[in-house]
PDB file of N, CA and C in Angstrom:
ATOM      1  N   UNK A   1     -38.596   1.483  -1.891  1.00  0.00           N
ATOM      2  CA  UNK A   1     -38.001   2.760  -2.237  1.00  0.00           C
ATOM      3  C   UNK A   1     -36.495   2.703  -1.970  1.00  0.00           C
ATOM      4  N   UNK A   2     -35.967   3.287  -2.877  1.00  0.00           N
ATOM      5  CA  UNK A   2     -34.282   3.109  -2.873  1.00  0.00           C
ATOM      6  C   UNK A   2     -33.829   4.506  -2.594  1.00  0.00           C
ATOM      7  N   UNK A   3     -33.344   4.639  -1.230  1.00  0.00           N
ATOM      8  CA  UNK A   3     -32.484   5.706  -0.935  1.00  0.00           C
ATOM      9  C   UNK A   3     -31.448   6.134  -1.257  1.00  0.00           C
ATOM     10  N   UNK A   4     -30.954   7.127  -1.772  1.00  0.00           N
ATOM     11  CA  UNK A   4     -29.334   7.387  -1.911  1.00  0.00           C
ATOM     12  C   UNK A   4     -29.001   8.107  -0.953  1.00  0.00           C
ATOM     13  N   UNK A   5     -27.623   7.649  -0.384  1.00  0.00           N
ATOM     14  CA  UNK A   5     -26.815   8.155   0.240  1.00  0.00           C
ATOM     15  C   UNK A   5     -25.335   8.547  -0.155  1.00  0.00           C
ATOM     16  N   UNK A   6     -25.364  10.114   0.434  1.00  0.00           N
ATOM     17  CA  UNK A   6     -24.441  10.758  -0.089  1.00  0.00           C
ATOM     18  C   UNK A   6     -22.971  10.135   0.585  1.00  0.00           C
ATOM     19  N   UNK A   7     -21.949   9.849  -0.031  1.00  0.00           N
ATOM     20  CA  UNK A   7     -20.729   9.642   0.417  1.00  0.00           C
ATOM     21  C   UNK A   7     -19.415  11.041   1.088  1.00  0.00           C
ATOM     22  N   UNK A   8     -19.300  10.574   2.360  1.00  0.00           N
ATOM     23  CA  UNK A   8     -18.641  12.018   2.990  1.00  0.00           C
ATOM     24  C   UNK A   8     -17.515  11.754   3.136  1.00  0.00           C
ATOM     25  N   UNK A   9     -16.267  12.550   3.043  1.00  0.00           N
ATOM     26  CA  UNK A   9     -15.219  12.185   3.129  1.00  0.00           C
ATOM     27  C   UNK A   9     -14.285  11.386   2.313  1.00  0.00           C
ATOM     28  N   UNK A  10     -13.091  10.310   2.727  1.00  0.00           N
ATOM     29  CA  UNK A  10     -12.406   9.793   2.044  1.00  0.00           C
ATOM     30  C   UNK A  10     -12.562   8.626   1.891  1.00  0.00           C
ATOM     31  N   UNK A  11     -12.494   7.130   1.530  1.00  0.00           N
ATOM     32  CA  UNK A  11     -12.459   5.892   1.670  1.00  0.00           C
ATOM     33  C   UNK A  11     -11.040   5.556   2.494  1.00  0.00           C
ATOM     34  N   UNK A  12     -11.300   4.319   3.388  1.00  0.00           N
ATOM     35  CA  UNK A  12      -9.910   3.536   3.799  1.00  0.00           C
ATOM     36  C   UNK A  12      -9.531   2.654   2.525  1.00  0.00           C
ATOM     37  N   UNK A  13      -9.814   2.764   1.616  1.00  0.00           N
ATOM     38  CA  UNK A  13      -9.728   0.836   0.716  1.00  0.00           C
ATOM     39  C   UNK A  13      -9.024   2.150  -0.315  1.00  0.00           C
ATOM     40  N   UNK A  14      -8.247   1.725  -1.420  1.00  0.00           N
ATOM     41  CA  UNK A  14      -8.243   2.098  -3.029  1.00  0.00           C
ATOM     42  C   UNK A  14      -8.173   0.867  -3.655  1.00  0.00           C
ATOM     43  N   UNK A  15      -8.303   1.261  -5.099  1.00  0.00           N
ATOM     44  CA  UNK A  15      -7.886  -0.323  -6.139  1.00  0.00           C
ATOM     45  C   UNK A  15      -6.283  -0.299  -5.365  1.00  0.00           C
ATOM     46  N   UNK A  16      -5.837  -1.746  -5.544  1.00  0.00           N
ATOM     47  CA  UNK A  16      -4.954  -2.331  -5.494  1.00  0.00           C
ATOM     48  C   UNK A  16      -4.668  -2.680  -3.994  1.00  0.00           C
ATOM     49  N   UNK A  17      -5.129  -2.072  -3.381  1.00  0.00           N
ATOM     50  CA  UNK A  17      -5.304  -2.489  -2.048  1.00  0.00           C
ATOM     51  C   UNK A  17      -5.311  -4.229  -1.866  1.00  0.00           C
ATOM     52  N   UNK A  18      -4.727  -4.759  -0.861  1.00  0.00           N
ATOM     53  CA  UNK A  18      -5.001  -6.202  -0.148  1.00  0.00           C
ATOM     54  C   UNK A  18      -5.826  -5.973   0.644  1.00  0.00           C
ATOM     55  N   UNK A  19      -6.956  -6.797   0.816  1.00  0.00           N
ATOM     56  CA  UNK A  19      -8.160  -6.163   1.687  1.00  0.00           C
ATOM     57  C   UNK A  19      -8.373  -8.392   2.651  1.00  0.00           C
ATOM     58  N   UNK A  20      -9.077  -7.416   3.893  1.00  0.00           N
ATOM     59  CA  UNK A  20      -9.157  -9.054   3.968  1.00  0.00           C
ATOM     60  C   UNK A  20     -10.882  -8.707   4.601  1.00  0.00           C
ATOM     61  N   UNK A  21     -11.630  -9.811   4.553  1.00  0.00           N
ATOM     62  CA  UNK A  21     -13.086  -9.709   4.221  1.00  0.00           C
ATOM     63  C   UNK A  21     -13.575 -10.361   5.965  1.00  0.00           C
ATOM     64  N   UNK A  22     -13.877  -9.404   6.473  1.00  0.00           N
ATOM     65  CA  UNK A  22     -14.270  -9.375   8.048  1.00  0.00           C
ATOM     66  C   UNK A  22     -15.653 -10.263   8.150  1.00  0.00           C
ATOM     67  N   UNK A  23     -16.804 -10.051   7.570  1.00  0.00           N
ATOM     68  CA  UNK A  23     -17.926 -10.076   7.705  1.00  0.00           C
ATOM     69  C   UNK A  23     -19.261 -10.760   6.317  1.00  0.00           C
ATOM     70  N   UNK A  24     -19.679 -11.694   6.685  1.00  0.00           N
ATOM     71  CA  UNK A  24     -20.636 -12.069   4.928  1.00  0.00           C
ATOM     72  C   UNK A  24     -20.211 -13.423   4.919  1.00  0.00           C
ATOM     73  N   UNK A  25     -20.670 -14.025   3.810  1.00  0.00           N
ATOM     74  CA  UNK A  25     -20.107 -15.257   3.293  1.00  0.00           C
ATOM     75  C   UNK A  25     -18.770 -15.583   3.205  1.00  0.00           C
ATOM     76  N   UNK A  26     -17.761 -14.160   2.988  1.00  0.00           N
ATOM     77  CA  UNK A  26     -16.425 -14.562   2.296  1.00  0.00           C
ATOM     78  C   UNK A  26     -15.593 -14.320   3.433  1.00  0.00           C
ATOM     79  N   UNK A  27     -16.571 -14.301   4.895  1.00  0.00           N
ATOM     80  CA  UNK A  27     -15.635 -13.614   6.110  1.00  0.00           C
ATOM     81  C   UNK A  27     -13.841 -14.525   6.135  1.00  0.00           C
ATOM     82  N   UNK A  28     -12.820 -13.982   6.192  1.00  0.00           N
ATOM     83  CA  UNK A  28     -11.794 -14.578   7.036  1.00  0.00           C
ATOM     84  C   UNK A  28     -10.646 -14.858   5.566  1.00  0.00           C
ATOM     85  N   UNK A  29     -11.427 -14.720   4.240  1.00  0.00           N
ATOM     86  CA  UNK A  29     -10.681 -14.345   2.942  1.00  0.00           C
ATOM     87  C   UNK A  29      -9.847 -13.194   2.568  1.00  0.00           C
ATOM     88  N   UNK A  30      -8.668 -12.784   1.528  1.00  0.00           N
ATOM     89  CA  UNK A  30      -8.295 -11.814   1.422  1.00  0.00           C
ATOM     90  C   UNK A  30      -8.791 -12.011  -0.352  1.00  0.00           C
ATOM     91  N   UNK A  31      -8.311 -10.902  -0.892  1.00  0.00           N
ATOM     92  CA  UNK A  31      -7.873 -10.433  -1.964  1.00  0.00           C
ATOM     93  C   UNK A  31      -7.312  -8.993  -2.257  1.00  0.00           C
ATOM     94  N   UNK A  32      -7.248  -8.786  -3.603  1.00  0.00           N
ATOM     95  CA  UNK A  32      -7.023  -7.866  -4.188  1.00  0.00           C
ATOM     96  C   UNK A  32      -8.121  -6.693  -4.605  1.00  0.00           C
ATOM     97  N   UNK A  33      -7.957  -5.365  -3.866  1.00  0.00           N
ATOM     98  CA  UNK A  33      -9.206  -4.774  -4.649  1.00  0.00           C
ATOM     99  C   UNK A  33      -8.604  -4.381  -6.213  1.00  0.00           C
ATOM    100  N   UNK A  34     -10.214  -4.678  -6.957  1.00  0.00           N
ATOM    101  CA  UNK A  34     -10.161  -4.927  -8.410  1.00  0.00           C
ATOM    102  C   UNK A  34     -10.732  -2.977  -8.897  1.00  0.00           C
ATOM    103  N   UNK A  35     -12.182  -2.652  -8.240  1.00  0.00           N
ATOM    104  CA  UNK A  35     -12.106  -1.632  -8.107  1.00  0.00           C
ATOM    105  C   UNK A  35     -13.286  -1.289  -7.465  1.00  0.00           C
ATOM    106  N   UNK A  36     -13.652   0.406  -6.916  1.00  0.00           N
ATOM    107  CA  UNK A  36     -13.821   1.093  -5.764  1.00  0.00           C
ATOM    108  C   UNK A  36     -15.409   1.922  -6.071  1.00  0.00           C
ATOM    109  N   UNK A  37     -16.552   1.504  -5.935  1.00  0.00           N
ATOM    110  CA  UNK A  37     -17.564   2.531  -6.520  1.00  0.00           C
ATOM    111  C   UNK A  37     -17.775   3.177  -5.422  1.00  0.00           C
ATOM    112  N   UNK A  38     -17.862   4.448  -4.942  1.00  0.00           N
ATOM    113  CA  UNK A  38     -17.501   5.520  -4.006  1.00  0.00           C
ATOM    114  C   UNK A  38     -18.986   5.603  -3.924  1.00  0.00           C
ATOM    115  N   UNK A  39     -19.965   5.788  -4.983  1.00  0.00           N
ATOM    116  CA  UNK A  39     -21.423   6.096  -4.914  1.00  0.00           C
ATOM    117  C   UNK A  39     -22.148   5.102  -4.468  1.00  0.00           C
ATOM    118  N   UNK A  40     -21.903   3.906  -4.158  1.00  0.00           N
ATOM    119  CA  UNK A  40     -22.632   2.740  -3.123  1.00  0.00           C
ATOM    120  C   UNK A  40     -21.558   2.564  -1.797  1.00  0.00           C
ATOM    121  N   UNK A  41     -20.546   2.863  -1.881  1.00  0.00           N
ATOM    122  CA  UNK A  41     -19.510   2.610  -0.679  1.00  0.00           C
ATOM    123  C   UNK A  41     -19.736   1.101  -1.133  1.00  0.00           C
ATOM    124  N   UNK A  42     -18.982   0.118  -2.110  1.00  0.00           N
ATOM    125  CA  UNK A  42     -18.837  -0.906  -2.620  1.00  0.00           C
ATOM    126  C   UNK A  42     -17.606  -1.317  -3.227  1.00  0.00           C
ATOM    127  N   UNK A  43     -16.953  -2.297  -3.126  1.00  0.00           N
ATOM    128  CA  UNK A  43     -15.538  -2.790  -3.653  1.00  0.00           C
ATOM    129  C   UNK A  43     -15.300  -4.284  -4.309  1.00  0.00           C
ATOM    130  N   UNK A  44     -14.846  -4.120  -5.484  1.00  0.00           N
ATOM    131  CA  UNK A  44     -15.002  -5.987  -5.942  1.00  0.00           C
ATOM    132  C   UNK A  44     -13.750  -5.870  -5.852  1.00  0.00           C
ATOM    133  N   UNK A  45     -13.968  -7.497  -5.122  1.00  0.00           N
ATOM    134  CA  UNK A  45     -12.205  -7.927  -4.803  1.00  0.00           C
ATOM    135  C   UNK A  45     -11.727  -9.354  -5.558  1.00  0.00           C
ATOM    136  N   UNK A  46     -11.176  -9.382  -6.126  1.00  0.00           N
ATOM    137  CA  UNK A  46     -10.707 -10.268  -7.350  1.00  0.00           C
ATOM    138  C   UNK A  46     -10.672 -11.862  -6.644  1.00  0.00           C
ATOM    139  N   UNK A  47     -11.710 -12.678  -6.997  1.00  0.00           N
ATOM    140  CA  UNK A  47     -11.875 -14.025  -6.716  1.00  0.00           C
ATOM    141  C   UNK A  47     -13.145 -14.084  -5.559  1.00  0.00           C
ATOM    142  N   UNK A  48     -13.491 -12.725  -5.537  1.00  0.00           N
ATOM    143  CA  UNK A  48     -14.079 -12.700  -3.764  1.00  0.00           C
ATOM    144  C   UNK A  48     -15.451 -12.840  -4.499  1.00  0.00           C
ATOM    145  N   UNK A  49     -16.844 -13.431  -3.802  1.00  0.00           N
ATOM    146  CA  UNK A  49     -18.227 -12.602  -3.868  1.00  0.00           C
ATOM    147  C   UNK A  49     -18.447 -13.089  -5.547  1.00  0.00           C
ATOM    148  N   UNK A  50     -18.576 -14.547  -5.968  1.00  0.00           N
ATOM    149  CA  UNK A  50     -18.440 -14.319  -7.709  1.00  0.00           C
ATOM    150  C   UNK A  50     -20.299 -14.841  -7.665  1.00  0.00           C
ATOM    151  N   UNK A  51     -20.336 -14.463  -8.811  1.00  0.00           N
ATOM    152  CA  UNK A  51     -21.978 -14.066  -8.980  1.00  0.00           C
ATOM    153  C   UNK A  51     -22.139 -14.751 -10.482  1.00  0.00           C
ATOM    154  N   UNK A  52     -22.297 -15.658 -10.830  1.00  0.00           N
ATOM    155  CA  UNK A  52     -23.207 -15.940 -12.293  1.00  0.00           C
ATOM    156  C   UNK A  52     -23.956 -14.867 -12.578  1.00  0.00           C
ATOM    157  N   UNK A  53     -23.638 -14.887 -14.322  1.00  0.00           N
ATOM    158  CA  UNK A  53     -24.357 -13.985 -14.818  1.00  0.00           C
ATOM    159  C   UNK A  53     -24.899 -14.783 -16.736  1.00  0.00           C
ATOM    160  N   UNK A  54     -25.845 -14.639 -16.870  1.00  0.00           N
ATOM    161  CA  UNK A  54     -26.277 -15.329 -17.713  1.00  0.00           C
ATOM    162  C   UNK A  54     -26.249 -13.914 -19.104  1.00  0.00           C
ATOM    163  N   UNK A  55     -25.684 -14.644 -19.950  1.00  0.00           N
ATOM    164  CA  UNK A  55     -24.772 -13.732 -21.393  1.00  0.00           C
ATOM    165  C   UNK A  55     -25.916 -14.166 -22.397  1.00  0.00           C
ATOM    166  N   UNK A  56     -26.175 -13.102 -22.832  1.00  0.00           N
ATOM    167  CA  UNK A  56     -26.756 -13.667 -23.940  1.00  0.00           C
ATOM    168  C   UNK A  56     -26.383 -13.500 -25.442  1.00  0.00           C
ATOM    169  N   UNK A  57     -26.564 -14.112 -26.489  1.00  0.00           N
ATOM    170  CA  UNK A  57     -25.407 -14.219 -27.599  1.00  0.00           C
ATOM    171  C   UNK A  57     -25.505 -13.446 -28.347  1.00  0.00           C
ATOM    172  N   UNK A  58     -24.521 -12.652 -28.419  1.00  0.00           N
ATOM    173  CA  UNK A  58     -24.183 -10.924 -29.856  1.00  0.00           C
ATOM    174  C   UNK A  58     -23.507 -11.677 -30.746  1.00  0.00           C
ATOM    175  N   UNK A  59     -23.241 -10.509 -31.426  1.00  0.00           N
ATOM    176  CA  UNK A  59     -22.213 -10.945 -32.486  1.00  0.00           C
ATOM    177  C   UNK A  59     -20.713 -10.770 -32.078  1.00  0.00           C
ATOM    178  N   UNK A  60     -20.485 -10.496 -31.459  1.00  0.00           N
ATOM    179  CA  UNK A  60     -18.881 -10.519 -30.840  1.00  0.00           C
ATOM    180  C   UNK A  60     -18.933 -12.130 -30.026  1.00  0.00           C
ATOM    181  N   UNK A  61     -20.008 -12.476 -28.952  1.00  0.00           N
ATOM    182  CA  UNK A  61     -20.086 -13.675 -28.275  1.00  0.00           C
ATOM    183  C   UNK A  61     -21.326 -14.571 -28.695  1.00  0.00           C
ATOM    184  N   UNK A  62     -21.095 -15.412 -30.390  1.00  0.00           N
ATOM    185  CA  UNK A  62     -22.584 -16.165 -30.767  1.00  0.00           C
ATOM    186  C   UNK A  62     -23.333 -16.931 -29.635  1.00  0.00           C
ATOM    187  N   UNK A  63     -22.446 -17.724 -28.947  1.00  0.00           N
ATOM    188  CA  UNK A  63     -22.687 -18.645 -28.338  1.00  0.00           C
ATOM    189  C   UNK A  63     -23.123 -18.213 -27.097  1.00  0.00           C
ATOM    190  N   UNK A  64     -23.038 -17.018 -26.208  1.00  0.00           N
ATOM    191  CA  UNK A  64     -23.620 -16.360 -25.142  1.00  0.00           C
ATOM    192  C   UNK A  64     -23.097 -17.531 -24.092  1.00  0.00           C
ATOM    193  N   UNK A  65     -23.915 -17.566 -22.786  1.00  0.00           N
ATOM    194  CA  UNK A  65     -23.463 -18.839 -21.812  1.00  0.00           C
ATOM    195  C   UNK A  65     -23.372 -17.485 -20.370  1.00  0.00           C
ATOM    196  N   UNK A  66     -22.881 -18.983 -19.366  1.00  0.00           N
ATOM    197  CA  UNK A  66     -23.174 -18.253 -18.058  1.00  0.00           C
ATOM    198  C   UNK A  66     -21.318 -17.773 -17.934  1.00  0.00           C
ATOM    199  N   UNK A  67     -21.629 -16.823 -17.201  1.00  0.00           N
ATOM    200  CA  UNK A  67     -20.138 -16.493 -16.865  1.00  0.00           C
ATOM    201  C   UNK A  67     -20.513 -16.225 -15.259  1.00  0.00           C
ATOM    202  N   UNK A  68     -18.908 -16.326 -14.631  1.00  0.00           N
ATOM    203  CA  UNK A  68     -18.524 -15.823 -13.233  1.00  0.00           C
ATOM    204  C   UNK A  68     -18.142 -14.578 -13.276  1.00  0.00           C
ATOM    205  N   UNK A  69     -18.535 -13.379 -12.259  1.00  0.00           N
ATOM    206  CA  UNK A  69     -17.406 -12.522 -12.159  1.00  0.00           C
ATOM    207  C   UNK A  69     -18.202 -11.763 -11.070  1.00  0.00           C
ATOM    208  N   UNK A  70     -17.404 -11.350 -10.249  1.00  0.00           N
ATOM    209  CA  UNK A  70     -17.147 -10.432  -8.748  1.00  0.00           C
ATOM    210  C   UNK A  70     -18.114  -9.359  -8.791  1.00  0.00           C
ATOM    211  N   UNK A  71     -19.058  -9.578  -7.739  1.00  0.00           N
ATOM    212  CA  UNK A  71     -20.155  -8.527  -7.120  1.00  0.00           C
ATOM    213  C   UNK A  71     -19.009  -7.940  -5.756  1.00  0.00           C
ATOM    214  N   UNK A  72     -19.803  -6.469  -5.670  1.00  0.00           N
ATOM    215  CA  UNK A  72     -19.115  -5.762  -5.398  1.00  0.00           C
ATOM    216  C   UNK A  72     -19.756  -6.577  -3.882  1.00  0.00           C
ATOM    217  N   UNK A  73     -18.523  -5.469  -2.655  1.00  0.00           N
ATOM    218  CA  UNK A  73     -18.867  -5.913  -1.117  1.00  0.00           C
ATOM    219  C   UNK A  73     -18.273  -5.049  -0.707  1.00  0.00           C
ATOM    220  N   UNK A  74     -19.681  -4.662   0.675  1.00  0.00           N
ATOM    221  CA  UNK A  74     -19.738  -2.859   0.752  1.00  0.00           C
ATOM    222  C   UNK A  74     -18.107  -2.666   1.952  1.00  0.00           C
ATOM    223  N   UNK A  75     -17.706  -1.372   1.681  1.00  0.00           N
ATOM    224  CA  UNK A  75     -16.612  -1.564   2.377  1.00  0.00           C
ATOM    225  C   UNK A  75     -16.510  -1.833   4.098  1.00  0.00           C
ATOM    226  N   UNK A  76     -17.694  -1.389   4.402  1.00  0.00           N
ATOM    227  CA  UNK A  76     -17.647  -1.598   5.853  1.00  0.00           C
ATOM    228  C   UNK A  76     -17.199  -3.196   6.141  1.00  0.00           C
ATOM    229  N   UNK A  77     -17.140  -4.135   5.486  1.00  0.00           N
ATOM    230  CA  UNK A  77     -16.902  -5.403   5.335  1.00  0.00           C
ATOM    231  C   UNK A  77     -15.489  -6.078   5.181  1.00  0.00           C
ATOM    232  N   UNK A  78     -14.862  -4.687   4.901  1.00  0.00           N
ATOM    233  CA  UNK A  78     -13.469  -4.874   4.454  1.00  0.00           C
ATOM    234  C   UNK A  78     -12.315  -4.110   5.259  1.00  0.00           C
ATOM    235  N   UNK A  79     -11.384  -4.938   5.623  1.00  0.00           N
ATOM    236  CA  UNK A  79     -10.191  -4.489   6.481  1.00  0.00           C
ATOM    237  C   UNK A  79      -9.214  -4.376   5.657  1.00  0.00           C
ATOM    238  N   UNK A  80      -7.960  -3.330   5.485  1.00  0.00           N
ATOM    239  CA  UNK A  80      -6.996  -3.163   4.855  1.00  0.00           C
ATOM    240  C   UNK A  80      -5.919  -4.070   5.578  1.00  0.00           C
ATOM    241  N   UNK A  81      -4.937  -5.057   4.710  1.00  0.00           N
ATOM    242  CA  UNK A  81      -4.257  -5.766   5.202  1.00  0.00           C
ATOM    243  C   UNK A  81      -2.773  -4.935   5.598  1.00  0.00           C
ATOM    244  N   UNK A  82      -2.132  -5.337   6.374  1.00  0.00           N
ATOM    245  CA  UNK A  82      -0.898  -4.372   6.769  1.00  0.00           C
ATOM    246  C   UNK A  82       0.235  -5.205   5.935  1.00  0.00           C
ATOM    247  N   UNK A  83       1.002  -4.324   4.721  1.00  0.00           N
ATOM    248  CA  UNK A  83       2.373  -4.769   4.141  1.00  0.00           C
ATOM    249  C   UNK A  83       3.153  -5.723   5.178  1.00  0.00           C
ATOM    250  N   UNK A  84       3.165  -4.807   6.269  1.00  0.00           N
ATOM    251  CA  UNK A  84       4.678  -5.296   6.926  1.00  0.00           C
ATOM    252  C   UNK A  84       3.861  -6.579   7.938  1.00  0.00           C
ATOM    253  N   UNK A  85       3.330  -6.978   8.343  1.00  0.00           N
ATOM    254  CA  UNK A  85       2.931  -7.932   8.904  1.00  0.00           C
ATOM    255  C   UNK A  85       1.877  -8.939   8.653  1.00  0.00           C
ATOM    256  N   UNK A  86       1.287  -8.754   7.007  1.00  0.00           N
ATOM    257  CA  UNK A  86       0.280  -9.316   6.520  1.00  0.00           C
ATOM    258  C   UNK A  86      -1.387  -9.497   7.717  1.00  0.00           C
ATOM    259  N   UNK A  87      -1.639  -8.728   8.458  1.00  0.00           N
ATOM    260  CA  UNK A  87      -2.765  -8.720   9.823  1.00  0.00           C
ATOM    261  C   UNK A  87      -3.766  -7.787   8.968  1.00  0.00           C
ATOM    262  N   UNK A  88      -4.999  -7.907   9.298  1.00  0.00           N
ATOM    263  CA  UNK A  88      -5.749  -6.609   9.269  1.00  0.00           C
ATOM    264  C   UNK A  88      -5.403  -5.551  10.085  1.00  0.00           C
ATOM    265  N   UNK A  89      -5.057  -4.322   9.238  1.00  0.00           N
ATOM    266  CA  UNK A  89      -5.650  -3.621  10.655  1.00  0.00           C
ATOM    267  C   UNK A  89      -6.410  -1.687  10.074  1.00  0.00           C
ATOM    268  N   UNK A  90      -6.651  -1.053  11.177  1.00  0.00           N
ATOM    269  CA  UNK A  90      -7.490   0.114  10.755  1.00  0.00           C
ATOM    270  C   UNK A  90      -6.392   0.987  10.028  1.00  0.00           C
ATOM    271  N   UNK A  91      -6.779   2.033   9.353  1.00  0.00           N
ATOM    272  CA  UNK A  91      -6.137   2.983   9.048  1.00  0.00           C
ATOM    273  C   UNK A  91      -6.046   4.286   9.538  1.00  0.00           C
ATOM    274  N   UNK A  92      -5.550   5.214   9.445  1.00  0.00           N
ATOM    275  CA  UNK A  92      -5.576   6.475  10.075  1.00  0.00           C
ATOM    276  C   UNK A  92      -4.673   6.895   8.669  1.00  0.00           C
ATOM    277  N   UNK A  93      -5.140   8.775   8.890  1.00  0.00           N
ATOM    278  CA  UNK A  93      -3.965   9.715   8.230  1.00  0.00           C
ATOM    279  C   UNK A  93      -3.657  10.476   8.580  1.00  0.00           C
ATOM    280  N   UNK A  94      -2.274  10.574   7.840  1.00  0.00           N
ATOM    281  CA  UNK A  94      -1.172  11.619   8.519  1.00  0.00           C
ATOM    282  C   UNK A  94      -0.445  12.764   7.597  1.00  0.00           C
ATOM    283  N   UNK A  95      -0.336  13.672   7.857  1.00  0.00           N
ATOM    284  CA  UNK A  95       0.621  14.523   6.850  1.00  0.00           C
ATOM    285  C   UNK A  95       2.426  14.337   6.830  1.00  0.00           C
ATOM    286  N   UNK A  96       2.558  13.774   5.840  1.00  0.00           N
ATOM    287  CA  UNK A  96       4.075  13.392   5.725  1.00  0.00           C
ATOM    288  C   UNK A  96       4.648  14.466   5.881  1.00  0.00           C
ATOM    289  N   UNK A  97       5.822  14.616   5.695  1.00  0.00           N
ATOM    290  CA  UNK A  97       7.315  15.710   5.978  1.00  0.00           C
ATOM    291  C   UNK A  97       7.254  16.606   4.465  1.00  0.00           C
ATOM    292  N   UNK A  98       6.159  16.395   2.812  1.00  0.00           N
ATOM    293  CA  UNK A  98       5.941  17.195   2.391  1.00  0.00           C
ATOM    294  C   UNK A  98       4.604  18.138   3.060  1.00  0.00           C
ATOM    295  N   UNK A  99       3.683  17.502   3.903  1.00  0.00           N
ATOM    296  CA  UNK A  99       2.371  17.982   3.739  1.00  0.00           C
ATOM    297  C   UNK A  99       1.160  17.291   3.102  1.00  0.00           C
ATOM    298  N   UNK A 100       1.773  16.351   2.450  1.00  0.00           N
ATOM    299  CA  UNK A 100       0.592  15.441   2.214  1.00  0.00           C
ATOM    300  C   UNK A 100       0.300  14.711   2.695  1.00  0.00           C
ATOM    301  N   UNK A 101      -1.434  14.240   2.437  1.00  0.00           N
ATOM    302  CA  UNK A 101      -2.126  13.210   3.407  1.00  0.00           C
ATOM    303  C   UNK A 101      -1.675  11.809   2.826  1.00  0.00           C
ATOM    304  N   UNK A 102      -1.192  11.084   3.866  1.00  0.00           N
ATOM    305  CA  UNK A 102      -0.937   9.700   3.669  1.00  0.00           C
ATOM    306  C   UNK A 102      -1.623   9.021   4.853  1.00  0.00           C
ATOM    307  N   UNK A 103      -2.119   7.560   4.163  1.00  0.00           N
ATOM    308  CA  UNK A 103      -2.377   6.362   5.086  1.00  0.00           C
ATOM    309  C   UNK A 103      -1.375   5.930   5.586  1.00  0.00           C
ATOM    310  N   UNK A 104      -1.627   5.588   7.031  1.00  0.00           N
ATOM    311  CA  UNK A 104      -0.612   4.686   7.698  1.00  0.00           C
ATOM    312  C   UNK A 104      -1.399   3.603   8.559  1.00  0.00           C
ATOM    313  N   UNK A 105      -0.851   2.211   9.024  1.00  0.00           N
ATOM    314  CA  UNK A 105      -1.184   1.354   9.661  1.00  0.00           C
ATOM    315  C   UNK A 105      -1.109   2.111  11.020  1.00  0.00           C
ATOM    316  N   UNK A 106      -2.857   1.863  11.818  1.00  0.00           N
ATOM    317  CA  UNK A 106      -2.899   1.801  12.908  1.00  0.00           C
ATOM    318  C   UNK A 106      -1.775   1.079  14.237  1.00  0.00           C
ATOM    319  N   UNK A 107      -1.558  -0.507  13.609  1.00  0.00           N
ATOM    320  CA  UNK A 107      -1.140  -1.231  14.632  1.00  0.00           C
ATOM    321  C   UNK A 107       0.643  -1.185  14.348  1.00  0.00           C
ATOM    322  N   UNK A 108       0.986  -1.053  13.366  1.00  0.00           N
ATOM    323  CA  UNK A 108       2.635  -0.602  13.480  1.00  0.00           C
ATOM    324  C   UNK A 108       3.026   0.392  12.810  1.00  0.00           C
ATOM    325  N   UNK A 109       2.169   2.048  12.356  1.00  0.00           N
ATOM    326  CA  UNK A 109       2.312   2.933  12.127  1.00  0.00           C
ATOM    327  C   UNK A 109       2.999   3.206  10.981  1.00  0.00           C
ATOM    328  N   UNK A 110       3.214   2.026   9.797  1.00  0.00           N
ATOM    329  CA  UNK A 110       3.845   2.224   8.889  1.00  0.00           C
ATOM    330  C   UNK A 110       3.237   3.028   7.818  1.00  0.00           C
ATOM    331  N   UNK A 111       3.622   3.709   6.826  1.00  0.00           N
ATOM    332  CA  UNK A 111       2.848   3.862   5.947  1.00  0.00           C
ATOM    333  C   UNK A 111       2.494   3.584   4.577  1.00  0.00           C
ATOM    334  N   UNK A 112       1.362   3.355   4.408  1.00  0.00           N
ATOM    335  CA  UNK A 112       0.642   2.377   2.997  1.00  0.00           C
ATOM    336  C   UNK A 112       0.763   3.492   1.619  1.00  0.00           C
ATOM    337  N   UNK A 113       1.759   2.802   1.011  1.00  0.00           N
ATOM    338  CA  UNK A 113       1.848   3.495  -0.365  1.00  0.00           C
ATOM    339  C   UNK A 113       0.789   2.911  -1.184  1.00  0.00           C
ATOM    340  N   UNK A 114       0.080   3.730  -1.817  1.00  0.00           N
ATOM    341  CA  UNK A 114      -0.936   3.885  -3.118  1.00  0.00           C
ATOM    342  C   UNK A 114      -1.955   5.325  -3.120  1.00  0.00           C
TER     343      UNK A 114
END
């Protein structure tokens, strides 16, 4: 039986994010997040987690064949990398000097534009 679970709150990760991969097969890797499914708490990160997938042949692709491409990896797995010092580290948020919520680095308090 497949449970769903509801997602509360905000994510630490967005696309474009540098993420570096804590935990799994790909532990101690970075990449790029590619993009963000909020309804599994899941993230494919470009080169990370690649998965064969067997194509089978249309008329756009006669020839069909196996291809590579990125299974997602749930975010608890994933650390946001810090701009200014390339490290993992946690995130927190803050309300800037308009009032809006922004991410900033835990370990040198900078803050992460996206």
């Amino acid at each position: 039986m497949v449970r769903k679970v509801k997602m509360q709150g905000k994510l630490h990760i967005k696309t474009g994010d540098t993420v570096k991969v804590i935990s799994g097969d790909e532990k101690g890797k970075t990449g790029k997040v590619i993009a963000v499914d909020r309804e599994k708490s899941r993230a494919k990160v470009e080169g990370l987690n690649m998965v064969t997938k067997h194509v089978k042949p249309t008329a756009s692709n006669p020839q069909g064949g196996i291809e590579k491409k990125e299974a997602g990896i749930h975010i608890s797995n994933l650390m946001l990398v810090d701009p200014k010092t390339g490290e993992a580290t946690k995130t927190g948020r803050k309300r800037n000097e308009n009032g809006k919520l922004v991410r900033y680095s835990k370990k040198t308090g900078e803050v992460i534009n996206g």
